[in-house]
C-alpha atoms as a PDB file:
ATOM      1  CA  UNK A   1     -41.154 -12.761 -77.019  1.00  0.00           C
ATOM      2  CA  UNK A   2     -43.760  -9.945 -76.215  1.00  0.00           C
ATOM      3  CA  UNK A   3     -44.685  -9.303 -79.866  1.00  0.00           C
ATOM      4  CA  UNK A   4     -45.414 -12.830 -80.197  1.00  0.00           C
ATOM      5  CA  UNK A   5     -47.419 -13.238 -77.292  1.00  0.00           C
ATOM      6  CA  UNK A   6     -49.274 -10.416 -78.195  1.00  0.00           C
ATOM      7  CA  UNK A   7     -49.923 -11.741 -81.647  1.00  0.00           C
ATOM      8  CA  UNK A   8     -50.969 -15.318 -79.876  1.00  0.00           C
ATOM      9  CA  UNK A   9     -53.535 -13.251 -77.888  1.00  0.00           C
ATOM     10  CA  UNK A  10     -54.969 -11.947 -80.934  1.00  0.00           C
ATOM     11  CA  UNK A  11     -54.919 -15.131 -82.868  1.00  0.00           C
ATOM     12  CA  UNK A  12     -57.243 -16.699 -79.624  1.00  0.00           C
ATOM     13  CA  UNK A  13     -59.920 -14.020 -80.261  1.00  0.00           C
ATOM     14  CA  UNK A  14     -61.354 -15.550 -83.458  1.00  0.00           C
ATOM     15  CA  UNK A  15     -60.709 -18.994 -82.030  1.00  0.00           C
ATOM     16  CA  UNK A  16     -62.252 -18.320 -79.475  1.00  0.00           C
ATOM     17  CA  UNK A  17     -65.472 -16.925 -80.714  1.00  0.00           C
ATOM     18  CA  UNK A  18     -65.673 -19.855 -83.540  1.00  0.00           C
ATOM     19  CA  UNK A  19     -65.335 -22.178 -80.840  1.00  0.00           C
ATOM     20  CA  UNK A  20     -68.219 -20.941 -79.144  1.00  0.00           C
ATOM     21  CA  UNK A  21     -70.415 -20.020 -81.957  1.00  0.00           C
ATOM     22  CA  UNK A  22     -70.114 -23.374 -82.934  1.00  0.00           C
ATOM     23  CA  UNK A  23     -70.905 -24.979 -79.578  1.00  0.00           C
ATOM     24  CA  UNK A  24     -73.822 -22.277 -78.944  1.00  0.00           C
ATOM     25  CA  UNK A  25     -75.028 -23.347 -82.411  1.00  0.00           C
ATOM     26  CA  UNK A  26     -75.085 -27.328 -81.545  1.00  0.00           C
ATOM     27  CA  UNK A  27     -76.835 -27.054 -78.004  1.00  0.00           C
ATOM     28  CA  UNK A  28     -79.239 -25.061 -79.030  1.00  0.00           C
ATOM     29  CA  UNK A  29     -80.735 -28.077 -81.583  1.00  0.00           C
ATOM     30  CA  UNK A  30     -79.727 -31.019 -79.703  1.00  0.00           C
ATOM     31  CA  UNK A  31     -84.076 -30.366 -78.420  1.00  0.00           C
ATOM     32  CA  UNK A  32     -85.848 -28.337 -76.832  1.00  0.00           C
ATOM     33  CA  UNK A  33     -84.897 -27.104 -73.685  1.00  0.00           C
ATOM     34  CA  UNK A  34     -88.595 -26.024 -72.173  1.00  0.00           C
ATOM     35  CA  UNK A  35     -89.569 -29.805 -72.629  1.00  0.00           C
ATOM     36  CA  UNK A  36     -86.781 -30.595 -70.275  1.00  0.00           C
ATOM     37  CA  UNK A  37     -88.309 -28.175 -68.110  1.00  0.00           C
ATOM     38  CA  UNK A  38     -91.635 -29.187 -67.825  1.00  0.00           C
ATOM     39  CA  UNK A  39     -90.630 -32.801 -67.461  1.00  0.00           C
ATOM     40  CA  UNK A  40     -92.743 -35.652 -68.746  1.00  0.00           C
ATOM     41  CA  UNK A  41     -95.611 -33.555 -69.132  1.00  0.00           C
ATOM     42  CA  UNK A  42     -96.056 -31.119 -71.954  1.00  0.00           C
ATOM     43  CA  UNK A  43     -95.723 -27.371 -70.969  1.00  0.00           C
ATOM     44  CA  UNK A  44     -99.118 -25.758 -72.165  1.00  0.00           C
ATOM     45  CA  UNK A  45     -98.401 -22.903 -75.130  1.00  0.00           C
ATOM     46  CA  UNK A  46     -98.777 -19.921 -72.317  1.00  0.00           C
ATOM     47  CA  UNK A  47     -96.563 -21.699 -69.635  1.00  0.00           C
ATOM     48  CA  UNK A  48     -93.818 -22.198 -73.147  1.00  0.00           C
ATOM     49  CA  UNK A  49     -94.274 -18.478 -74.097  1.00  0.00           C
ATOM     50  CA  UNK A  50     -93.810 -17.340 -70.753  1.00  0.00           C
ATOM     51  CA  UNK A  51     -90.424 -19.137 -70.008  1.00  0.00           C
ATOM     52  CA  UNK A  52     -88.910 -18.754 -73.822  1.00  0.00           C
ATOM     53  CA  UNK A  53     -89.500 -15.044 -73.094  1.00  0.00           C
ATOM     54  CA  UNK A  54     -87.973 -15.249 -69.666  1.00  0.00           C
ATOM     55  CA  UNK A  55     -84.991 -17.046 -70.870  1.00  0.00           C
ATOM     56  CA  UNK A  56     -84.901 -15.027 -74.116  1.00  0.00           C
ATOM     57  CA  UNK A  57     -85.636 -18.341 -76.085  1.00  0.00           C
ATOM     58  CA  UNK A  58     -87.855 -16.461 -78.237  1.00  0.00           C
ATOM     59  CA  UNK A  59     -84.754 -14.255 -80.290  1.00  0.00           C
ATOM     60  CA  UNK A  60     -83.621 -15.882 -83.186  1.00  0.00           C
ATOM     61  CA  UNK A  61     -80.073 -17.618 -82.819  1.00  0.00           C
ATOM     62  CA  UNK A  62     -77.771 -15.122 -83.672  1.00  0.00           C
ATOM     63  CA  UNK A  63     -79.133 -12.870 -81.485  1.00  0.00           C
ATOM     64  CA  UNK A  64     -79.148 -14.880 -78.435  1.00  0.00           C
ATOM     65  CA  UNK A  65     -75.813 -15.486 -79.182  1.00  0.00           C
ATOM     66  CA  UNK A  66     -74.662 -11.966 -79.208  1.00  0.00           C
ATOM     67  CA  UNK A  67     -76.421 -11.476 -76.375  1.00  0.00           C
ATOM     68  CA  UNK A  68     -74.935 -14.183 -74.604  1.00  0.00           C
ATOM     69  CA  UNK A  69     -71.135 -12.981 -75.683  1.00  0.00           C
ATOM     70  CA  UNK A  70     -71.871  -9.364 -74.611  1.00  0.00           C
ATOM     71  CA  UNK A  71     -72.995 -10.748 -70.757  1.00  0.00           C
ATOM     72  CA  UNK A  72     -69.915 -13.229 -71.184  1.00  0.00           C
ATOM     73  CA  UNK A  73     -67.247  -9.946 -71.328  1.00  0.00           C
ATOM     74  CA  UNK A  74     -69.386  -8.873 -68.292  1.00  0.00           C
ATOM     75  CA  UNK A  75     -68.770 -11.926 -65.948  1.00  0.00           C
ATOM     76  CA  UNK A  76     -71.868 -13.470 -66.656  1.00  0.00           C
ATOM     77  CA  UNK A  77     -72.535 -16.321 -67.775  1.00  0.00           C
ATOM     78  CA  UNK A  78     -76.533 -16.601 -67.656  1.00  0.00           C
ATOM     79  CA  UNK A  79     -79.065 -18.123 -65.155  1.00  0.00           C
ATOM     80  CA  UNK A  80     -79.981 -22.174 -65.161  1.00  0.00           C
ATOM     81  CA  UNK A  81     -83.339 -23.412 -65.543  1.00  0.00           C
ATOM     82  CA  UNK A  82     -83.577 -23.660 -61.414  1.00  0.00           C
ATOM     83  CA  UNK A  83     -83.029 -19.785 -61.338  1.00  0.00           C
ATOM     84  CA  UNK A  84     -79.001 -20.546 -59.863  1.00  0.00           C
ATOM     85  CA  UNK A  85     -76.764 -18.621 -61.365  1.00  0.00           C
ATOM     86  CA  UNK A  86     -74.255 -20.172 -63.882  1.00  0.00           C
ATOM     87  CA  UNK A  87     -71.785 -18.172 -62.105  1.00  0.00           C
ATOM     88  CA  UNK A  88     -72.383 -20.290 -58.608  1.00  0.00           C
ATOM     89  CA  UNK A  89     -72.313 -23.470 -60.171  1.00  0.00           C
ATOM     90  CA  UNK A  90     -68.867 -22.581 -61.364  1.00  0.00           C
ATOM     91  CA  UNK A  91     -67.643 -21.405 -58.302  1.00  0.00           C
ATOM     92  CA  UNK A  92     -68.595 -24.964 -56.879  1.00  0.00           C
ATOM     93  CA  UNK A  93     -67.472 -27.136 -59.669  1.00  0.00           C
ATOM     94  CA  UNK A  94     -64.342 -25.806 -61.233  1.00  0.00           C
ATOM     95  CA  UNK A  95     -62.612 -26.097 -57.871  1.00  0.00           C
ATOM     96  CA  UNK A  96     -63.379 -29.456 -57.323  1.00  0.00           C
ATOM     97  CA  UNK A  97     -62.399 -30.469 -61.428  1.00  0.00           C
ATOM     98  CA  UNK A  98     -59.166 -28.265 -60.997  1.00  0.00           C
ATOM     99  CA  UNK A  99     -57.985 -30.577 -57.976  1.00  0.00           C
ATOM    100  CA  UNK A 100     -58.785 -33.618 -60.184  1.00  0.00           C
ATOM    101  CA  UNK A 101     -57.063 -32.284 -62.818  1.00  0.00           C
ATOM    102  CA  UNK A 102     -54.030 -31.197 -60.643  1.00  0.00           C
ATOM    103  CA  UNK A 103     -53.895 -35.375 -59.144  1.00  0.00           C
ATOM    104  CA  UNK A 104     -54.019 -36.692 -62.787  1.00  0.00           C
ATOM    105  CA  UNK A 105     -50.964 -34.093 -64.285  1.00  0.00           C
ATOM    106  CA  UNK A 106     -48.856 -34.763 -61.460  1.00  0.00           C
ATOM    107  CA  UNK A 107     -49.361 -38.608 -62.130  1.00  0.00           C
ATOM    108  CA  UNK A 108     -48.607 -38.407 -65.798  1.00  0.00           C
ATOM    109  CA  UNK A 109     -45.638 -36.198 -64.964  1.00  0.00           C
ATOM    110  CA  UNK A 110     -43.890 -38.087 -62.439  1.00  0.00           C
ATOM    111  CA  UNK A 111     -45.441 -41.778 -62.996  1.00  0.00           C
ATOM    112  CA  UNK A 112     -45.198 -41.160 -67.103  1.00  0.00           C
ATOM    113  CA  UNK A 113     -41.949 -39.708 -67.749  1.00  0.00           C
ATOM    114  CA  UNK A 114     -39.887 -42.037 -65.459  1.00  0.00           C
ATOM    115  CA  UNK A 115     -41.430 -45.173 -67.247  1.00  0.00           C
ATOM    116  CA  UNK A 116     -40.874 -43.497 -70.515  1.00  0.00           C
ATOM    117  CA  UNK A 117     -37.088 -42.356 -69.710  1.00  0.00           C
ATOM    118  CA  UNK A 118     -36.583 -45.542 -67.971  1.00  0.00           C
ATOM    119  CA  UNK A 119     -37.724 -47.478 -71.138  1.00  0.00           C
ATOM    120  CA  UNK A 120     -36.174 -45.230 -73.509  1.00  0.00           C
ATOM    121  CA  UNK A 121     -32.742 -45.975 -72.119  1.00  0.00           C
ATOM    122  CA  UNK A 122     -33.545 -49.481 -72.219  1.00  0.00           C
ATOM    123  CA  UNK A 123     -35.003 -50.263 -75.155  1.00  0.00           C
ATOM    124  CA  UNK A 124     -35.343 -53.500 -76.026  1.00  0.00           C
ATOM    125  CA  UNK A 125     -34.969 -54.886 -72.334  1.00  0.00           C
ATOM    126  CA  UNK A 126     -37.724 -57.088 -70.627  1.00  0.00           C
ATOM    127  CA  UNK A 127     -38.330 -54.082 -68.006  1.00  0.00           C
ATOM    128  CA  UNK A 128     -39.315 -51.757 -71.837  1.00  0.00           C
ATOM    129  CA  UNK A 129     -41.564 -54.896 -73.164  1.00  0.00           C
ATOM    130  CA  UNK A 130     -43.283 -55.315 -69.388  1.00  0.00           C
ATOM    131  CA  UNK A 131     -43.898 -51.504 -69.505  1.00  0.00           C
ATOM    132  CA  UNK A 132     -45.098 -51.975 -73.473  1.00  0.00           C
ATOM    133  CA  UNK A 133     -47.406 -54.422 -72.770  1.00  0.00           C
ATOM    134  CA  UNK A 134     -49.059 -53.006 -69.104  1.00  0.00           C
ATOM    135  CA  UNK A 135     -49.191 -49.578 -71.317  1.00  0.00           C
ATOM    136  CA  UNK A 136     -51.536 -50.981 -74.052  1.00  0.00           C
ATOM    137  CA  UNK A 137     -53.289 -52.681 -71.926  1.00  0.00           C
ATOM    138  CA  UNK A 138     -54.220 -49.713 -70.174  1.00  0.00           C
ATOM    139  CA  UNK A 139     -55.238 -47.633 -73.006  1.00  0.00           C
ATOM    140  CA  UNK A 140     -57.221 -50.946 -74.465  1.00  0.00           C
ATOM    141  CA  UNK A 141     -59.364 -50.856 -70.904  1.00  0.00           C
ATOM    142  CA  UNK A 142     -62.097 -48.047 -71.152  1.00  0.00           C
ATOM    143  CA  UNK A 143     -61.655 -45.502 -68.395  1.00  0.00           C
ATOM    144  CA  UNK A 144     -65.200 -46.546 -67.019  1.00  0.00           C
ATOM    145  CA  UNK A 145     -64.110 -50.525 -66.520  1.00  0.00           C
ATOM    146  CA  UNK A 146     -60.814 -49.009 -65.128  1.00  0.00           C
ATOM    147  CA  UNK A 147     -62.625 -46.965 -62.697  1.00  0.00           C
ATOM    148  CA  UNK A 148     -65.541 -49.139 -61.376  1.00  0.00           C
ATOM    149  CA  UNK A 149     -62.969 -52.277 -60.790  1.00  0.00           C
ATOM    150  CA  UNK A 150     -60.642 -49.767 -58.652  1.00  0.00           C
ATOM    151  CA  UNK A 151     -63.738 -48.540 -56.579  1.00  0.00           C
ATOM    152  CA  UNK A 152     -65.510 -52.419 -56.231  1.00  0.00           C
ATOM    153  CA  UNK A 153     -61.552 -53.619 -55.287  1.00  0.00           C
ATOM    154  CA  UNK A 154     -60.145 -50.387 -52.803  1.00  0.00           C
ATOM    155  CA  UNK A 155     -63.883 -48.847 -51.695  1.00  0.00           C
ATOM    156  CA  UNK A 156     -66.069 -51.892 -51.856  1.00  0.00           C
ATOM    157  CA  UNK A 157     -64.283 -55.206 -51.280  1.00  0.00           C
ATOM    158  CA  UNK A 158     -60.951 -53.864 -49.367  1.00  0.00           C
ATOM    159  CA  UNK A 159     -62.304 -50.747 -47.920  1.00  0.00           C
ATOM    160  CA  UNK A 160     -59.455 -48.578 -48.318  1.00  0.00           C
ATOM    161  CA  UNK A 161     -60.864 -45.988 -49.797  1.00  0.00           C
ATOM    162  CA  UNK A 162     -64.367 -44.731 -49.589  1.00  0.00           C
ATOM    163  CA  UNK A 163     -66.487 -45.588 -52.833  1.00  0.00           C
ATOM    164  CA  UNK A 164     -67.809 -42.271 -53.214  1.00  0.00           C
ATOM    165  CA  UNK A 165     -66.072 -38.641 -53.157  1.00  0.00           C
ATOM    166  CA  UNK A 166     -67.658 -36.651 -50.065  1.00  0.00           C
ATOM    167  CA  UNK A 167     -69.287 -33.467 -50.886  1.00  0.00           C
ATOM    168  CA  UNK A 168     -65.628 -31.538 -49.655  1.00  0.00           C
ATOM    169  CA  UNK A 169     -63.741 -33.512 -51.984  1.00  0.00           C
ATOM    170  CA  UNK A 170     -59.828 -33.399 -50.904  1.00  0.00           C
ATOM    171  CA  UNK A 171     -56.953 -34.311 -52.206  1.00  0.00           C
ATOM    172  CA  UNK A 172     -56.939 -37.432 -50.005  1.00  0.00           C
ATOM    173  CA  UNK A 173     -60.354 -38.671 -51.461  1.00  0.00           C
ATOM    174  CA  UNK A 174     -59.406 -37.350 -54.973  1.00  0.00           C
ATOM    175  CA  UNK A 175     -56.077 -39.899 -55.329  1.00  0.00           C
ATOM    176  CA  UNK A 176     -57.727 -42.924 -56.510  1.00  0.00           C
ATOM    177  CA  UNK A 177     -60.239 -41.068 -58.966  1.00  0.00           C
ATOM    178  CA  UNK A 178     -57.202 -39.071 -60.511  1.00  0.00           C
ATOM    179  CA  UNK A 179     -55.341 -42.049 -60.975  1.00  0.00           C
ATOM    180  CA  UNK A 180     -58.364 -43.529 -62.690  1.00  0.00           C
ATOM    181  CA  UNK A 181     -59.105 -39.465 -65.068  1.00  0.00           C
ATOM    182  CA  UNK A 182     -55.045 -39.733 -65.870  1.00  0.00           C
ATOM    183  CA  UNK A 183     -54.928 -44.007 -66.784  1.00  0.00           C
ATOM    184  CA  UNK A 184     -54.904 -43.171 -70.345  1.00  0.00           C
ATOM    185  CA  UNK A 185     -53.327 -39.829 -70.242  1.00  0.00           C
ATOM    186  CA  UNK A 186     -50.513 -41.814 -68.061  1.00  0.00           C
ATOM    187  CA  UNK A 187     -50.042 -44.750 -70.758  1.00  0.00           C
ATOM    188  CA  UNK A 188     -49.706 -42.664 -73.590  1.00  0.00           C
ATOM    189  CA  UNK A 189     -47.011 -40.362 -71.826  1.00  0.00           C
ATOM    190  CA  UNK A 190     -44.820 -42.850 -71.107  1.00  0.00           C
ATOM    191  CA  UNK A 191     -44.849 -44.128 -74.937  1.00  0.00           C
ATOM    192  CA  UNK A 192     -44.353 -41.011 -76.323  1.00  0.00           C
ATOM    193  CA  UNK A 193     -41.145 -40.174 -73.802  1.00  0.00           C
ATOM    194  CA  UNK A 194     -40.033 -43.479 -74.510  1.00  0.00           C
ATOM    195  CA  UNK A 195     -39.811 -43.187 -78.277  1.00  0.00           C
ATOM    196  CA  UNK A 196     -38.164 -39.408 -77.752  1.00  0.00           C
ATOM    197  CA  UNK A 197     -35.600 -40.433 -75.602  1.00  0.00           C
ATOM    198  CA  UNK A 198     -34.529 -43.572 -77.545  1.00  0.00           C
ATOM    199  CA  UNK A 199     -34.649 -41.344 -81.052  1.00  0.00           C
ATOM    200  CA  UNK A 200     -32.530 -38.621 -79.293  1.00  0.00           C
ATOM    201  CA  UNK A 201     -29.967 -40.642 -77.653  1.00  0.00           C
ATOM    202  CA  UNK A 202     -28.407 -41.589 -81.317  1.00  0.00           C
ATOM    203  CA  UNK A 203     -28.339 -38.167 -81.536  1.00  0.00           C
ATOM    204  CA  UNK A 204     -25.004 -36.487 -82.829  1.00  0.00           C
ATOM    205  CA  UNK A 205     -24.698 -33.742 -79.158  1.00  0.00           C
ATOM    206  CA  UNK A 206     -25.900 -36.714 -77.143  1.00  0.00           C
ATOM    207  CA  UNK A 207     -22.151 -38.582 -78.633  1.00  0.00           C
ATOM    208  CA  UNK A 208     -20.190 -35.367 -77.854  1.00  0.00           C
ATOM    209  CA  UNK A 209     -21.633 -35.276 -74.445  1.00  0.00           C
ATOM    210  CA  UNK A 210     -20.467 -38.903 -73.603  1.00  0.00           C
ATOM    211  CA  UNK A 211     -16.892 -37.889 -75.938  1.00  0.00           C
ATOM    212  CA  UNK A 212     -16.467 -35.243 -73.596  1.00  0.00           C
ATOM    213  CA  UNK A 213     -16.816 -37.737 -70.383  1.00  0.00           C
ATOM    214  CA  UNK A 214     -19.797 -36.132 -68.743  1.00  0.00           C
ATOM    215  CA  UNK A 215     -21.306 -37.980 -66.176  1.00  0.00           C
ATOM    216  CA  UNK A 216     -24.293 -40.355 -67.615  1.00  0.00           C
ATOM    217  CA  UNK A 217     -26.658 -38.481 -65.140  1.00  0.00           C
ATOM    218  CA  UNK A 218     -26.097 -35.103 -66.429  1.00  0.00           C
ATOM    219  CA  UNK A 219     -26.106 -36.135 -70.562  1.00  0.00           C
ATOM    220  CA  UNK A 220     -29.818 -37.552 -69.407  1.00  0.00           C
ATOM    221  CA  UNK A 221     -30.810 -34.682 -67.106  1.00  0.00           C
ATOM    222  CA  UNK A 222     -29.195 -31.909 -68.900  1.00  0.00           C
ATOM    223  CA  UNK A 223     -28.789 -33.056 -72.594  1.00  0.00           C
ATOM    224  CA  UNK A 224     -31.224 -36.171 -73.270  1.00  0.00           C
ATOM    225  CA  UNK A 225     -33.930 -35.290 -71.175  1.00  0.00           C
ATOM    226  CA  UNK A 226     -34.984 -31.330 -72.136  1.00  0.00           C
ATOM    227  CA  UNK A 227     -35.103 -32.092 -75.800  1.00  0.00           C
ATOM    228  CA  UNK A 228     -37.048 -35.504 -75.872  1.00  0.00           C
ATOM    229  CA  UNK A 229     -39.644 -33.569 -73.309  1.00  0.00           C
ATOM    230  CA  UNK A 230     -40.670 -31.391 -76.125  1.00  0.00           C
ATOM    231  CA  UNK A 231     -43.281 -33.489 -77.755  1.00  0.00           C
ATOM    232  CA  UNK A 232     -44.269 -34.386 -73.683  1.00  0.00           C
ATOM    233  CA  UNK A 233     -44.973 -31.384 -72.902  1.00  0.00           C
ATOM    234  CA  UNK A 234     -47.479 -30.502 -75.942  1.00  0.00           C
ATOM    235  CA  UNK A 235     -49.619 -33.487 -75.749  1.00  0.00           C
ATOM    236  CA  UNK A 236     -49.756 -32.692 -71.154  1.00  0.00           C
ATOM    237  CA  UNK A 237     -49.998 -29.224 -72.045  1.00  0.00           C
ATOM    238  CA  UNK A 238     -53.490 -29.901 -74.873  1.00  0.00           C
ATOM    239  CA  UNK A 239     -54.377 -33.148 -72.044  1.00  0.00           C
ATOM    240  CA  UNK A 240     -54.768 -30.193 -69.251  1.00  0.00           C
ATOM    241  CA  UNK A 241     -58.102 -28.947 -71.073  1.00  0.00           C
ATOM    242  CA  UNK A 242     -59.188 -32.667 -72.136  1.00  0.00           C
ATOM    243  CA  UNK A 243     -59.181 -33.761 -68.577  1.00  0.00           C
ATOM    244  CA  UNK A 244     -60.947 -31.175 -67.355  1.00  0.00           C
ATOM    245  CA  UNK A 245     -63.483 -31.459 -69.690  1.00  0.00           C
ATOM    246  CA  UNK A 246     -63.494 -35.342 -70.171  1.00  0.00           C
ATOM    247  CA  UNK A 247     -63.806 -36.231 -66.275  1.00  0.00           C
ATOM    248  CA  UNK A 248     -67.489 -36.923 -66.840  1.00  0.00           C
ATOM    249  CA  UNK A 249     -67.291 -41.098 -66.776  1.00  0.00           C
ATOM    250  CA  UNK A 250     -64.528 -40.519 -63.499  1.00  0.00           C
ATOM    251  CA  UNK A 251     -67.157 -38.042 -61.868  1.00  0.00           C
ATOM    252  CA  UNK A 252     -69.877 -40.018 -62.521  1.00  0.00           C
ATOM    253  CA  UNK A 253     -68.546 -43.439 -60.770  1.00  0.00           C
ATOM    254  CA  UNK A 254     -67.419 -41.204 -57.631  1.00  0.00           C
ATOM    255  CA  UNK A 255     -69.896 -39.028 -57.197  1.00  0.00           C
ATOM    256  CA  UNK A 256     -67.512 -36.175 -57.529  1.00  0.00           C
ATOM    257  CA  UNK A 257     -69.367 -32.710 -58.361  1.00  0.00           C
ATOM    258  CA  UNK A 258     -67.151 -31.313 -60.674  1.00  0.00           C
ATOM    259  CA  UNK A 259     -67.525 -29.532 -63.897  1.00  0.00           C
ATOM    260  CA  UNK A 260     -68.020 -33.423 -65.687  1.00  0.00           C
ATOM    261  CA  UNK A 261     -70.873 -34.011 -63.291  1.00  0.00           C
ATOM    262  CA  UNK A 262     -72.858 -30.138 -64.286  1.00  0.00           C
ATOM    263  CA  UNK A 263     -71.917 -31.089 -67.711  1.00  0.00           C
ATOM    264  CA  UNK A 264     -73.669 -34.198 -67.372  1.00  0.00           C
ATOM    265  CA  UNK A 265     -76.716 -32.517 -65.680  1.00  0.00           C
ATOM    266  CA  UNK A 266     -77.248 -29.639 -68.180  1.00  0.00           C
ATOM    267  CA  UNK A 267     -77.087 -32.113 -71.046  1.00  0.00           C
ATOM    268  CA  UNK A 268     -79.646 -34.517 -69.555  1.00  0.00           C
ATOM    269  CA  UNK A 269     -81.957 -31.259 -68.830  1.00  0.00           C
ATOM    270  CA  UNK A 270     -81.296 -29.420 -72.022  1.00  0.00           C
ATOM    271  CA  UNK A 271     -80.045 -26.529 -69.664  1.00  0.00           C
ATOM    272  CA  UNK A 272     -78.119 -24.566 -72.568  1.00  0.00           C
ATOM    273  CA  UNK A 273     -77.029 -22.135 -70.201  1.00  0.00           C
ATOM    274  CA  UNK A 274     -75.285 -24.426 -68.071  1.00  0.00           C
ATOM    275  CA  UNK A 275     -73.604 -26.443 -70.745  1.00  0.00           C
ATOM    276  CA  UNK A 276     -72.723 -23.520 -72.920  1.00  0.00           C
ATOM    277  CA  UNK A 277     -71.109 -21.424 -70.011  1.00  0.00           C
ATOM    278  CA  UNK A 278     -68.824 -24.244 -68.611  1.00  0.00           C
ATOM    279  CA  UNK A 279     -67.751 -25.392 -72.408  1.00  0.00           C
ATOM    280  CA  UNK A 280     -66.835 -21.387 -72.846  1.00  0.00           C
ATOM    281  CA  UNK A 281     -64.681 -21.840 -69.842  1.00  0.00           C
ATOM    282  CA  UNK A 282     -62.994 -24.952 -71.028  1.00  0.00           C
ATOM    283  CA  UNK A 283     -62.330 -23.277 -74.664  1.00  0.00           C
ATOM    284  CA  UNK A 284     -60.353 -20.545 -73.039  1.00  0.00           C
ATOM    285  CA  UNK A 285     -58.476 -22.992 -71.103  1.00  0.00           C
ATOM    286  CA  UNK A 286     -57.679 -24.804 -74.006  1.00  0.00           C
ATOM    287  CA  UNK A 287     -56.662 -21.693 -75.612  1.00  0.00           C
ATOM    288  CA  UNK A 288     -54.226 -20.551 -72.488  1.00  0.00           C
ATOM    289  CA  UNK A 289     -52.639 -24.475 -71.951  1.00  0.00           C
ATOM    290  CA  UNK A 290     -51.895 -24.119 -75.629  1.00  0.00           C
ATOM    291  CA  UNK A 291     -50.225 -20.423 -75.239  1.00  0.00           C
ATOM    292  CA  UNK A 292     -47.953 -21.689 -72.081  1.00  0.00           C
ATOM    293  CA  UNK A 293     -47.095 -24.882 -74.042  1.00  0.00           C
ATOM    294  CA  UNK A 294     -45.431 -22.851 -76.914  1.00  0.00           C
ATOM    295  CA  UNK A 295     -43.803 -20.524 -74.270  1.00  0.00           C
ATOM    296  CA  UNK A 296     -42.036 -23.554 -72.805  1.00  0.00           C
ATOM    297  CA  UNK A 297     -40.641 -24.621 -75.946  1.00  0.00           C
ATOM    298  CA  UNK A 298     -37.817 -21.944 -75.488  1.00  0.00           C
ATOM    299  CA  UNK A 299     -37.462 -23.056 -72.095  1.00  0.00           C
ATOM    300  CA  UNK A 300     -36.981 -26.621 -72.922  1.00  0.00           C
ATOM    301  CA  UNK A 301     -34.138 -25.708 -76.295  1.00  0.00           C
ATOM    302  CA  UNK A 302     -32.947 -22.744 -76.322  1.00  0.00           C
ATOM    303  CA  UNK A 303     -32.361 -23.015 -80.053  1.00  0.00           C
ATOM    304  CA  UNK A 304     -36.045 -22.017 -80.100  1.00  0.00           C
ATOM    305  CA  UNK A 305     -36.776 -18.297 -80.083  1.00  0.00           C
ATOM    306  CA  UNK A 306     -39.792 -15.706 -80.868  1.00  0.00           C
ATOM    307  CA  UNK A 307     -39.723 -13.235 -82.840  1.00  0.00           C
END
């Protein structure tokens, strides 16, 4: 097990560095990012020179980028075009997203897998077709439709929840808008635990289980359940990083100041700092999800084991 997360580790470093290399390389000719600074009017050449220097816009590509991996190892992660620290916006964004993020898993978890293992024992039942049918329509909705008719319904019309996220954003406030971030997420979890658990309960130790007379709870819990989960757990484990990074539309219709909402704003200001250093961020949290995934594979069978 420790050789092979050892050799995972490695295996991250070059992924890790393409990643970024390649997202350094595409914000830096979406435009030009002392335009966005000067706003509509046109920066005159000294003003230009003055801030491409400051910002070290002036290098050629490569080098910026080297430069900009050597302060990464450091802790930092560069200054935005308003002179805040990366850093700082980080520290105020990634807390909120995380919480998000946290709302939406626990949905998909608890909401998804019950409706898939309900369904997957039932196959065929009116309870698995209702479930079918409210699950595509769900992933045939766009989040942002999903999202404003919850907020003009529960905030607006009803008023049982407020319409916009308040600057502390709690858990309380963050229910409705994680329920909205995991919609999709939830719909396709319950599918894909549905189709495991009906596959694996023709299984041949799924029979000897029920030959044996164990108790139809523990075959499910015990037997049924650990193997189907395998597949589950992949696509929540890759969905962590996806969510985080994807709450943008769910952020933007409640006003939540996350890491969706600074992605939004660097992208609409050209601020390559800011994009760059919260996409690095989200790259190595892709990279760790994907590490902890594979880790609970041997967890979930124990006929799986690293060499």
């Amino acid at each position: 097990m420790g050789r092979y997360v050892i050799r995972r580790l490695l295996q991250m470093i070059p992924v890790f560095i393409g990643a970024t290399l390649l997202i350094f390389l595409m914000v830096n000719v979406m435009g030009d990012p002392i335009a966005g600074l000067c706003g509509d009017r046109q920066c005159d050449p000294a003003t230009a020179a003055q801030l491409e220097k400051e910002f070290g816009l002036d290098k050629p590509v490569w080098q910026q980028y080297l430069t900009y991996m050597g302060n990464v190892f450091t802790g930092d992660f560069g200054t935005a075009f308003n002179g805040q620290p990366v850093t700082e916006l980080m520290a105020t964004a990634f807390p909120v997203t995380i919480r998000l993020t946290i709302i939406a898993i626990v949905f998909e978890i608890v909401i998804g897998i019950t409706l898939g293992v309900v369904t997957g024992l039932r196959r065929g039942r009116p309870v698995d077709s209702g479930v079918l049918l409210v699950t595509l329509v769900v992933i045939s909705v766009p989040t942002f439709v999903t999202g404003l008719l919850l907020q003009l319904l529960l905030g607006v019309k009803w008023g049982w929840i407020k319409p916009s996220v308040s600057s502390d954003a709690t858990f309380g406030e963050l229910i409705v808008p994680g329920l909205v971030l995991a919609s999709v997420s939830l719909a396709y979890v319950t599918r894909l635990t549905r189709t495991s658990i009906a596959e694996n309960k023709r299984s041949d130790y799924v029979r000897t289980a029920i030959a044996k007379g164990l108790p139809r709870r523990r075959v499910v819990t015990r037997h049924l359940l650990r193997n189907s989960l395998i597949p589950v757990v992949t696509f929540i484990g890759t969905d962590i990083g996806a969510l985080m990074g994807g709450a943008i539309v769910t952020e933007r219709i409640f006003n939540i100041h996350g890491v969706g909402f600074q992605l939004y704003q660097g992208i609409l200001r050209q601020n390559t700092q800011t994009v760059v250093g919260f996409v690095t961020v989200l790259v190595l949290v892709f990279l760790v999800a994907n590490l902890l995934v594979d880790l609970l594979y041997a967890v979930l069978d124990p006929r799986i084991r690293y060499a």
